[in-house]
N, C-alpha and C. Protein backbone atom coordinates (compact mmCIF):
# COMPACT_ATOMS: atom_id res chain seq x y z
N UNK A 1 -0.31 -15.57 -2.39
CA UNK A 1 -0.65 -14.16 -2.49
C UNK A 1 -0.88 -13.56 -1.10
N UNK A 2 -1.86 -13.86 -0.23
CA UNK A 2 -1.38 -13.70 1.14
C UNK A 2 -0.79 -13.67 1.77
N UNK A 3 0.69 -14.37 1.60
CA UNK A 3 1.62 -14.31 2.55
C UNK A 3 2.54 -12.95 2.14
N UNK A 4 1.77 -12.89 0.68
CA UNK A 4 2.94 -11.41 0.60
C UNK A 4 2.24 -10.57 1.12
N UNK A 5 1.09 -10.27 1.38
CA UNK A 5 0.21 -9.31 1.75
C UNK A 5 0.31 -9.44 3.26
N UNK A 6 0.68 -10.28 4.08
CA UNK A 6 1.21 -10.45 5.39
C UNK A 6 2.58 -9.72 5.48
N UNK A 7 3.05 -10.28 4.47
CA UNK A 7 5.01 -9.74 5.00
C UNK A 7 5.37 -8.41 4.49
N UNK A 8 4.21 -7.30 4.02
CA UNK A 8 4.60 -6.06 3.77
C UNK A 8 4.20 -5.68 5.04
N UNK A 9 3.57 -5.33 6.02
CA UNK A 9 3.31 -4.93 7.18
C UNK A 9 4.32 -5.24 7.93
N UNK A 10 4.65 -6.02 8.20
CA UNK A 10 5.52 -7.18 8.94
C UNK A 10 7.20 -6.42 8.72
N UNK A 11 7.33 -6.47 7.39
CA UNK A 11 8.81 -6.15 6.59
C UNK A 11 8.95 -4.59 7.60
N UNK A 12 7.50 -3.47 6.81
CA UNK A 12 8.09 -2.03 7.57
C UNK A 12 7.90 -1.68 8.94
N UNK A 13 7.35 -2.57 9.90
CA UNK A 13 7.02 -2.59 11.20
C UNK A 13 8.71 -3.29 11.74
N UNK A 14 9.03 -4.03 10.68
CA UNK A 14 10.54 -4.34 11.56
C UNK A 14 11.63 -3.40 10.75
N UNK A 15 11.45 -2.79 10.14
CA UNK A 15 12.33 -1.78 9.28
C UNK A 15 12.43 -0.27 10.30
N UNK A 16 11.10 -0.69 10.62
CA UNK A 16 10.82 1.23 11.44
C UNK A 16 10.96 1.26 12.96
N UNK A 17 10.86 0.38 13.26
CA UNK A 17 10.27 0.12 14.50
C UNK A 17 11.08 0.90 15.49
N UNK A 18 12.47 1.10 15.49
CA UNK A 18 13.07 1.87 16.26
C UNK A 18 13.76 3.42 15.69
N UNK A 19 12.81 3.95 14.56
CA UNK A 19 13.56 5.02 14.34
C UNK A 19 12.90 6.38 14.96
N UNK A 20 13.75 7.15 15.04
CA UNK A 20 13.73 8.39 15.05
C UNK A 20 12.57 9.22 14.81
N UNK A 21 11.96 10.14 14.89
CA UNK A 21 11.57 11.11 14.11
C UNK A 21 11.93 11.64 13.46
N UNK A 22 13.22 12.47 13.71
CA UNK A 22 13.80 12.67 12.23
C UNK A 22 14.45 12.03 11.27
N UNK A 23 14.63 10.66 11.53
CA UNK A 23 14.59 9.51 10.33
C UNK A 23 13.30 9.51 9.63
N UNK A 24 12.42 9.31 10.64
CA UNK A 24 10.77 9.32 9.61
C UNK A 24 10.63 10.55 9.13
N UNK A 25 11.27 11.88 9.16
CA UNK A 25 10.71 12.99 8.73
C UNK A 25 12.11 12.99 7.53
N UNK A 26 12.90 13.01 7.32
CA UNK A 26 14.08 12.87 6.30
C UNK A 26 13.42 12.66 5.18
N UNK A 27 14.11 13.60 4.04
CA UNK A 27 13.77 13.47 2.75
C UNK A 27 15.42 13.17 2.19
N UNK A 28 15.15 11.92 1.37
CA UNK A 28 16.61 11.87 0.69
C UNK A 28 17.54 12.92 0.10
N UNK A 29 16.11 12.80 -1.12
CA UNK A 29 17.13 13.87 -1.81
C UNK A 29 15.82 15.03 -2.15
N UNK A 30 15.78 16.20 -2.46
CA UNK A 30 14.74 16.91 -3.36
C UNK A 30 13.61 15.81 -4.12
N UNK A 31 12.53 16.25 -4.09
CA UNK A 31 11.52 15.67 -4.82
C UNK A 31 11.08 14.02 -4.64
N UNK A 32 11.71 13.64 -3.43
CA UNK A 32 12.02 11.93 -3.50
C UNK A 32 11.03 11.82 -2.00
N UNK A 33 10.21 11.24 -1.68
CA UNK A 33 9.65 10.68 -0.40
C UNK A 33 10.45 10.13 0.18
N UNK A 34 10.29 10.77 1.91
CA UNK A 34 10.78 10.04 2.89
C UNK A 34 10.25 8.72 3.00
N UNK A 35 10.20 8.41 4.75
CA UNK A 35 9.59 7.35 5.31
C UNK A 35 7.98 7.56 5.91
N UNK A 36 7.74 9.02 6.15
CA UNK A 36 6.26 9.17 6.38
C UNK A 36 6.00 9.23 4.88
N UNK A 37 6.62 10.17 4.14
CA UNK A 37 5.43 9.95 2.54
C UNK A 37 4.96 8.97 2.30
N UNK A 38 5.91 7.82 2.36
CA UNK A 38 5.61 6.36 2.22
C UNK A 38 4.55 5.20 2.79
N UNK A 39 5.10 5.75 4.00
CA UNK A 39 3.79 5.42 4.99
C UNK A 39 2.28 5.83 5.23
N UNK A 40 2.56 6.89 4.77
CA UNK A 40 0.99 7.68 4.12
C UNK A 40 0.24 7.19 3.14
N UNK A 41 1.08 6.85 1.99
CA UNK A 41 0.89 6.53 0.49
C UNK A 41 0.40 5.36 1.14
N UNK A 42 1.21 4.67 1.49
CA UNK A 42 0.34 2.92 1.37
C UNK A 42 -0.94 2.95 2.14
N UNK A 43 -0.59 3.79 3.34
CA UNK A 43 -2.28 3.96 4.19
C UNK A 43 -3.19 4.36 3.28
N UNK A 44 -3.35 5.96 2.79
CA UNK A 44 -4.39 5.83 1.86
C UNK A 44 -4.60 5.35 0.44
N UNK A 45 -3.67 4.42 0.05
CA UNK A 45 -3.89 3.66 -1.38
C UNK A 45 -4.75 2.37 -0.61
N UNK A 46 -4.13 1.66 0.47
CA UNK A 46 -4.82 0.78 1.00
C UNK A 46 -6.62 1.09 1.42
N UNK A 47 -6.33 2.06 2.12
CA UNK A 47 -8.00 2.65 2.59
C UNK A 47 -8.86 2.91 1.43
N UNK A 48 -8.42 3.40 0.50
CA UNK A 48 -8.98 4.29 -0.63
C UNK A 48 -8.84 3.59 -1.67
N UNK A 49 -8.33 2.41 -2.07
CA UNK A 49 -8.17 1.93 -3.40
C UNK A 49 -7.97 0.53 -3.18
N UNK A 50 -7.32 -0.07 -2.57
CA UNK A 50 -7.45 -1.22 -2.21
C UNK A 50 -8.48 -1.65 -1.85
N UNK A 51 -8.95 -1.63 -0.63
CA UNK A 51 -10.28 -2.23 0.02
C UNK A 51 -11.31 -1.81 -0.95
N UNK A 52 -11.58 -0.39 -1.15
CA UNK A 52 -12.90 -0.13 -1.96
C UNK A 52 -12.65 -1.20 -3.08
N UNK A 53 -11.86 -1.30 -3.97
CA UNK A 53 -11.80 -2.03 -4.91
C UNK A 53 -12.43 -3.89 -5.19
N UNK A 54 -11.66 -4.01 -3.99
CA UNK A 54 -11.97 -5.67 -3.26
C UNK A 54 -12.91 -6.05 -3.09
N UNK A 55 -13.62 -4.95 -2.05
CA UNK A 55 -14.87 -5.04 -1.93
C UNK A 55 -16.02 -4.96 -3.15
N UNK A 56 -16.17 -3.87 -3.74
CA UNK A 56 -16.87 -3.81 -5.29
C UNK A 56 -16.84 -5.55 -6.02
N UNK A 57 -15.59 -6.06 -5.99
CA UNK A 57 -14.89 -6.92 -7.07
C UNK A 57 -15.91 -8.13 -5.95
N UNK A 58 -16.28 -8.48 -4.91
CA UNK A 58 -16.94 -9.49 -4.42
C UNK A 58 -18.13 -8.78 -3.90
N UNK A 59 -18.61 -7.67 -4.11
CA UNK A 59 -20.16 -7.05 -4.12
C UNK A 59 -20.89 -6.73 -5.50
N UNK A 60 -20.11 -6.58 -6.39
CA UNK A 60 -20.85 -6.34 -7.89
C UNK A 60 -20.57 -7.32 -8.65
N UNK A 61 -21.64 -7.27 -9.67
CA UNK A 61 -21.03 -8.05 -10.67
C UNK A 61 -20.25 -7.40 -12.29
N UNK A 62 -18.97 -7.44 -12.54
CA UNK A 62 -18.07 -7.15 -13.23
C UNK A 62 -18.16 -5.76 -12.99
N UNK A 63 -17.58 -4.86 -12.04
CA UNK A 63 -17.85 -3.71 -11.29
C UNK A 63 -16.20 -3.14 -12.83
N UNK A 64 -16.83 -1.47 -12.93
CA UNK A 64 -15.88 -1.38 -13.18
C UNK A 64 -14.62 -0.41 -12.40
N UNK A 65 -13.40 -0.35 -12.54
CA UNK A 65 -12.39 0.09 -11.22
C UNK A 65 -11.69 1.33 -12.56
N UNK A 66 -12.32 2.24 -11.74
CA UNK A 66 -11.23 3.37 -12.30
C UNK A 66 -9.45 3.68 -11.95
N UNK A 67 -9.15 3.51 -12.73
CA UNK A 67 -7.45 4.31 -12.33
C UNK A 67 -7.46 5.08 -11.83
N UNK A 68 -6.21 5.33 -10.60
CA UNK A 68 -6.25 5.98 -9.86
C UNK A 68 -4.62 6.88 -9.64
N UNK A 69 -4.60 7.80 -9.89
CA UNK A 69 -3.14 8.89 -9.95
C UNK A 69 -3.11 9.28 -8.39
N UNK A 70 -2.24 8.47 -7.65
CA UNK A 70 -2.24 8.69 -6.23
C UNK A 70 -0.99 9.35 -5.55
N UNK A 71 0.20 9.45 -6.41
CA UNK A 71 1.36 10.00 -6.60
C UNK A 71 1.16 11.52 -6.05
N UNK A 72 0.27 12.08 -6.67
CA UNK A 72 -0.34 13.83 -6.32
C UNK A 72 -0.58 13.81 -4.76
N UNK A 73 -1.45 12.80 -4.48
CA UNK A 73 -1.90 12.90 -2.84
C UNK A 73 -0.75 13.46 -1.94
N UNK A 74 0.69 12.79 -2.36
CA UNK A 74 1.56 13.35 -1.15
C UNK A 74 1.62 14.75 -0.77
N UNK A 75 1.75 15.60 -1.69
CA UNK A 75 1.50 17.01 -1.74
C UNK A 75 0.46 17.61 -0.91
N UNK A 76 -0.40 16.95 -2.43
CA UNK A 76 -2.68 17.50 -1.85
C UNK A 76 -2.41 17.51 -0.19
N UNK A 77 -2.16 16.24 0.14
CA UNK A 77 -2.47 16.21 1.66
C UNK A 77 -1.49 16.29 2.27
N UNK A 78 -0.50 17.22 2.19
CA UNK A 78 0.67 17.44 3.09
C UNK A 78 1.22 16.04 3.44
N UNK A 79 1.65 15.02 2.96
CA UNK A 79 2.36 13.51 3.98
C UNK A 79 3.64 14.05 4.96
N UNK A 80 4.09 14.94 4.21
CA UNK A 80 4.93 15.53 4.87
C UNK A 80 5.03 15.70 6.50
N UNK A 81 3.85 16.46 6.65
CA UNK A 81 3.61 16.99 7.93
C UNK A 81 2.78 16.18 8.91
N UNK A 82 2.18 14.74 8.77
CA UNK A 82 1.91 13.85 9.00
C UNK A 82 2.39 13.14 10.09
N UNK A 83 2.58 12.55 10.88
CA UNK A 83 2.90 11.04 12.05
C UNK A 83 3.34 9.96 10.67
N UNK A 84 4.19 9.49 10.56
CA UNK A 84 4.90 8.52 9.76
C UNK A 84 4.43 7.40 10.54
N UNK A 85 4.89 7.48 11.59
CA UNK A 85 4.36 5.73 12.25
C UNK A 85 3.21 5.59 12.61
N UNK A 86 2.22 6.75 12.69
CA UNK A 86 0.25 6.79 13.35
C UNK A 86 -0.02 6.14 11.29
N UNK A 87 0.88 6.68 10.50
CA UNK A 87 0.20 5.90 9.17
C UNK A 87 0.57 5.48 9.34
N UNK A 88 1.67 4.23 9.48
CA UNK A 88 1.80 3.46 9.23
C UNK A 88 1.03 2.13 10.38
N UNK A 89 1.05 2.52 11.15
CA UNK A 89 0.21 1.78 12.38
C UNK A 89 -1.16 1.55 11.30
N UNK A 90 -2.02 2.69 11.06
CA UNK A 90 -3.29 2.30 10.22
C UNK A 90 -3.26 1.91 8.87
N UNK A 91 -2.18 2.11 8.18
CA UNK A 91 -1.69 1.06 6.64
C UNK A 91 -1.77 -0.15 7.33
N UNK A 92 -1.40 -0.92 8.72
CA UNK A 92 -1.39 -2.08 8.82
C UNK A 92 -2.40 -2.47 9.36
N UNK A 93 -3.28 -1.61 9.88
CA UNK A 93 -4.77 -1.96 10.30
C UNK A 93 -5.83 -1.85 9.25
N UNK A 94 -5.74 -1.17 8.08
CA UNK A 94 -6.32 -1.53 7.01
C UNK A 94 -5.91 -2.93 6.25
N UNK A 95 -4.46 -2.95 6.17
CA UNK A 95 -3.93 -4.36 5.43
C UNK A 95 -4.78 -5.51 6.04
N UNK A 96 -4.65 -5.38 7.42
CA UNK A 96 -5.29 -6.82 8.21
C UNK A 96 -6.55 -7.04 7.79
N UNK A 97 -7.44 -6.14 7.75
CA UNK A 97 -8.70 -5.68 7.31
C UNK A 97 -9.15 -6.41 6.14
N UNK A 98 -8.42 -6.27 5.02
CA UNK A 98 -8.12 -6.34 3.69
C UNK A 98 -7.80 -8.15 3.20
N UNK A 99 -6.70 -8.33 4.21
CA UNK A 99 -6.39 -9.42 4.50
C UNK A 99 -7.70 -10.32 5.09
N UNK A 100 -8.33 -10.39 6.21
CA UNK A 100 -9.66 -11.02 6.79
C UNK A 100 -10.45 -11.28 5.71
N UNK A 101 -10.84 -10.03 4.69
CA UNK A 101 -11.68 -9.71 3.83
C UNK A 101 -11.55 -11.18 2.60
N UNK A 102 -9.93 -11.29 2.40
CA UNK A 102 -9.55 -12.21 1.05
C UNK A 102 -9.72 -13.71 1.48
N UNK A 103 -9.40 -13.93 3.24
CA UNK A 103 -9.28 -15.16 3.80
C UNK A 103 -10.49 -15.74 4.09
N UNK A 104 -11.65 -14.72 4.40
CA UNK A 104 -12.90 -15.17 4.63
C UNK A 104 -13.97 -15.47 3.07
N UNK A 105 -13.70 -15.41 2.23
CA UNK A 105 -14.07 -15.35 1.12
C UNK A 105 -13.87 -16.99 0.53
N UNK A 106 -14.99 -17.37 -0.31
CA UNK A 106 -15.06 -18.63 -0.72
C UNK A 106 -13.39 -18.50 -1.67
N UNK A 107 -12.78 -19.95 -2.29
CA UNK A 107 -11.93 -19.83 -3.03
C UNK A 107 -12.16 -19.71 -5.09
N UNK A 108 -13.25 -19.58 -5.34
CA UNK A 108 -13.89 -19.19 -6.80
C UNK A 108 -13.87 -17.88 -6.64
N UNK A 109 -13.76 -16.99 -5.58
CA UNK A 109 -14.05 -15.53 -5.79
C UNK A 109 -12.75 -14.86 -6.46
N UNK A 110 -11.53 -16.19 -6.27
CA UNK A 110 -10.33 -15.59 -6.86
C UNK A 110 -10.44 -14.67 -8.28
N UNK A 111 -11.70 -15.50 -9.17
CA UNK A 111 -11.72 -15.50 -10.65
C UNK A 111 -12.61 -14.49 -10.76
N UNK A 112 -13.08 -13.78 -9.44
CA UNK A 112 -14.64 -12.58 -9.67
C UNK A 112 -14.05 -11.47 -10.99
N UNK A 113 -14.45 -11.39 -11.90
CA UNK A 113 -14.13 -10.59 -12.46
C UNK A 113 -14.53 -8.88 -12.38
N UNK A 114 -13.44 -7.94 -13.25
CA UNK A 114 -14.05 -6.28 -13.09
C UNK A 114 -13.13 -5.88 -14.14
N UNK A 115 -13.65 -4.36 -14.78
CA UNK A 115 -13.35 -4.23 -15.93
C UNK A 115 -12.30 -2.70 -15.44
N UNK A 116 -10.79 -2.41 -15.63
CA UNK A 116 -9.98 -1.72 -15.17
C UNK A 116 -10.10 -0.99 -16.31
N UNK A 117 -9.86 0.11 -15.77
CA UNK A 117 -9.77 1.89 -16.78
C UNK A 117 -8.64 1.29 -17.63
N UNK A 118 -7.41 1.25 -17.09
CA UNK A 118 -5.91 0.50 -17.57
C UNK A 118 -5.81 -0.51 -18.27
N UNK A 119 -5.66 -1.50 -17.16
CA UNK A 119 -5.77 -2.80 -17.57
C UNK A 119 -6.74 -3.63 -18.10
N UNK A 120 -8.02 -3.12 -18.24
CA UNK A 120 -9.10 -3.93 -19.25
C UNK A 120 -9.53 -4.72 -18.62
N UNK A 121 -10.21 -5.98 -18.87
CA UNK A 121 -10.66 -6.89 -18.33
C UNK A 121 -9.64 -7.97 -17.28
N UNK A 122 -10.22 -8.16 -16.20
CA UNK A 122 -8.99 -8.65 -14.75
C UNK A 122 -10.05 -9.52 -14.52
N UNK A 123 -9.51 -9.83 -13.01
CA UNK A 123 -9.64 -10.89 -11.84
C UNK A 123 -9.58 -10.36 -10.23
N UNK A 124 -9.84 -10.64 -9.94
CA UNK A 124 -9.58 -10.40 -8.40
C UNK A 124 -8.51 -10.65 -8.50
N UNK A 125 -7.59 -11.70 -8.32
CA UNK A 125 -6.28 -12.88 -8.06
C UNK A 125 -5.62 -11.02 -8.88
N UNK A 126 -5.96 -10.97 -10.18
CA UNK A 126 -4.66 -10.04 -10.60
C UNK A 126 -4.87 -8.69 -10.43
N UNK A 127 -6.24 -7.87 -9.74
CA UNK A 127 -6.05 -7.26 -8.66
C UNK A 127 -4.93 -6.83 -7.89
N UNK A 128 -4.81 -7.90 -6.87
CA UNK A 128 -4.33 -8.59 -5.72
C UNK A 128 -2.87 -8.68 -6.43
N UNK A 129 -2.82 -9.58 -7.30
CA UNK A 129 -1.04 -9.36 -7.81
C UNK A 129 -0.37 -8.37 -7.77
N UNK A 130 -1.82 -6.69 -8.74
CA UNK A 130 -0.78 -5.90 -9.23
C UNK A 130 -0.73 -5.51 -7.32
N UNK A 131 -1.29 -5.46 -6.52
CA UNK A 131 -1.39 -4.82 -5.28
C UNK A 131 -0.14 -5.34 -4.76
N UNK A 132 0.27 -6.59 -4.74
CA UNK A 132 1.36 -6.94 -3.99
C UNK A 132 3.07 -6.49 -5.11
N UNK A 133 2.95 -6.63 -5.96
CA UNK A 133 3.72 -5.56 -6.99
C UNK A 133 3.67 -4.23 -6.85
N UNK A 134 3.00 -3.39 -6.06
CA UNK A 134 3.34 -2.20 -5.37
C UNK A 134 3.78 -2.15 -4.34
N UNK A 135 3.42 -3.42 -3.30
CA UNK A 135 3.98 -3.96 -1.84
C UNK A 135 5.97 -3.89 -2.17
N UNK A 136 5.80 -4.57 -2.88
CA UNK A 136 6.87 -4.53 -3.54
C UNK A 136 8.34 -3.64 -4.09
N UNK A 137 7.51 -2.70 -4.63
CA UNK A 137 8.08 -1.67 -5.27
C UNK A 137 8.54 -0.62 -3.66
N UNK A 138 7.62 -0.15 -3.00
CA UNK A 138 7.39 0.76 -2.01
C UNK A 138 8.69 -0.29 -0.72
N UNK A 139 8.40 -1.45 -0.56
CA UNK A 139 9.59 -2.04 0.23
C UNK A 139 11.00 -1.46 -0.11
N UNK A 140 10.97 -1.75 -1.20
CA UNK A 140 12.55 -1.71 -2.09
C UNK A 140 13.10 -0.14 -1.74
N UNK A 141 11.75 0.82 -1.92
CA UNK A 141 11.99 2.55 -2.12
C UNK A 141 12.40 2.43 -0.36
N UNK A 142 11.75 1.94 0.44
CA UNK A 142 11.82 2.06 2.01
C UNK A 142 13.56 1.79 2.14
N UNK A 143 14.09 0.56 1.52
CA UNK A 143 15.27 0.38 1.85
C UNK A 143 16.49 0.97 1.10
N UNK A 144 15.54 1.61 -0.12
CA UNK A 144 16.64 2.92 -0.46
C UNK A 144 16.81 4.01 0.30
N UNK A 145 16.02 4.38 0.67
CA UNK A 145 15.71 5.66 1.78
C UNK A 145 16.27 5.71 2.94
N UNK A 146 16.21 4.29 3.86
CA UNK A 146 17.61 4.18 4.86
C UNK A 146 18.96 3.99 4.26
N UNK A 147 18.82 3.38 3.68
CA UNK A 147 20.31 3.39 2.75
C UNK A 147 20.92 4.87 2.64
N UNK A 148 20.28 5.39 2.49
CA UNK A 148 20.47 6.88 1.68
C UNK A 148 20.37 7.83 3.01
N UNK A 149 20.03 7.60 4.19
CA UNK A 149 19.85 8.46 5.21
C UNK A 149 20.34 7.59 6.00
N UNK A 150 20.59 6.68 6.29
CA UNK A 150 21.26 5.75 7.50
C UNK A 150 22.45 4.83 7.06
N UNK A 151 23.92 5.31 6.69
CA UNK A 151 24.70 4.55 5.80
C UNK A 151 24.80 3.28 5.99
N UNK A 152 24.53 3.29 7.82
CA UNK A 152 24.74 1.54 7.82
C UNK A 152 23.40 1.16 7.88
N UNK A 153 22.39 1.05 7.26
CA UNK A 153 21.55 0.38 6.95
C UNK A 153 21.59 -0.54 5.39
């Protein structure tokens, strides 16, 4: 589970690393996030929902974690008009963060339990799964997005 939580930082730091500004400012198509929306999104899902979460889940006992509709934020907070790579620089300084947080932790805390708005009764460990299953998802959208704005990518 860590190593995926290592290789999403890793993946868009070598994906981005030499683009443009107006590669990071490019919107595919209508209604579709660029490469800053993206980079925004994971910064404050990470800052704001991730960590708080983690933390609760090894500070309370059976804490419960509200659902969270984070999709709206791009708008609410302009991502648009944003530094694509200043978020994404601090999506990966929260990840590390996040990361320290899971590595320094006894190995029983995997099983800490908390009770999800959604998903009902969890784990830390599946937490952490669905988290890297958005790592996931958001990679894939990153390499549609050059695809779709950079043909030879």
């Amino acid at each position: 589970m860590i190593a995926i939580l290592y290789s999403t930082p890793a993946a868009l730091d070598s994906l981005s690393r030499d683009l443009s500004e107006a590669v990071w400012s490019t919107i595919p198509q209508p209604g579709e996030w660029g490469l800053t929306e993206i980079a925004c999104h994971l910064r404050d899902v990470e800052q704001e929902v991730n960590l708080t979460r983690v933390r609760r889940m090894l500070g309370e006992i059976n804490p419960f974690l509200s659902g969270e509709d984070t999709d709206p934020w791009a708008e609410v907070r302009g991502y648009h008009y944003q530094d694509g790579p200043e978020a994404l620089r601090q999506f990966i300084a929260a990840r590390m963060e996040l990361i320290a947080l899971l590595e320094s932790m006894p190995p029983d805390c995997w099983q800490a339990p908390a009770r999800h708005a959604i998903f009902g009764p969890t784990t830390l460990l599946e937490v952490v799964s669905i988290l890297a299953a958005h790592d996931r998802v958001h990679i894939q959208q990153v390499h549609q997005v050059m695809k779709a704005i950079l043909p030879q990518a």
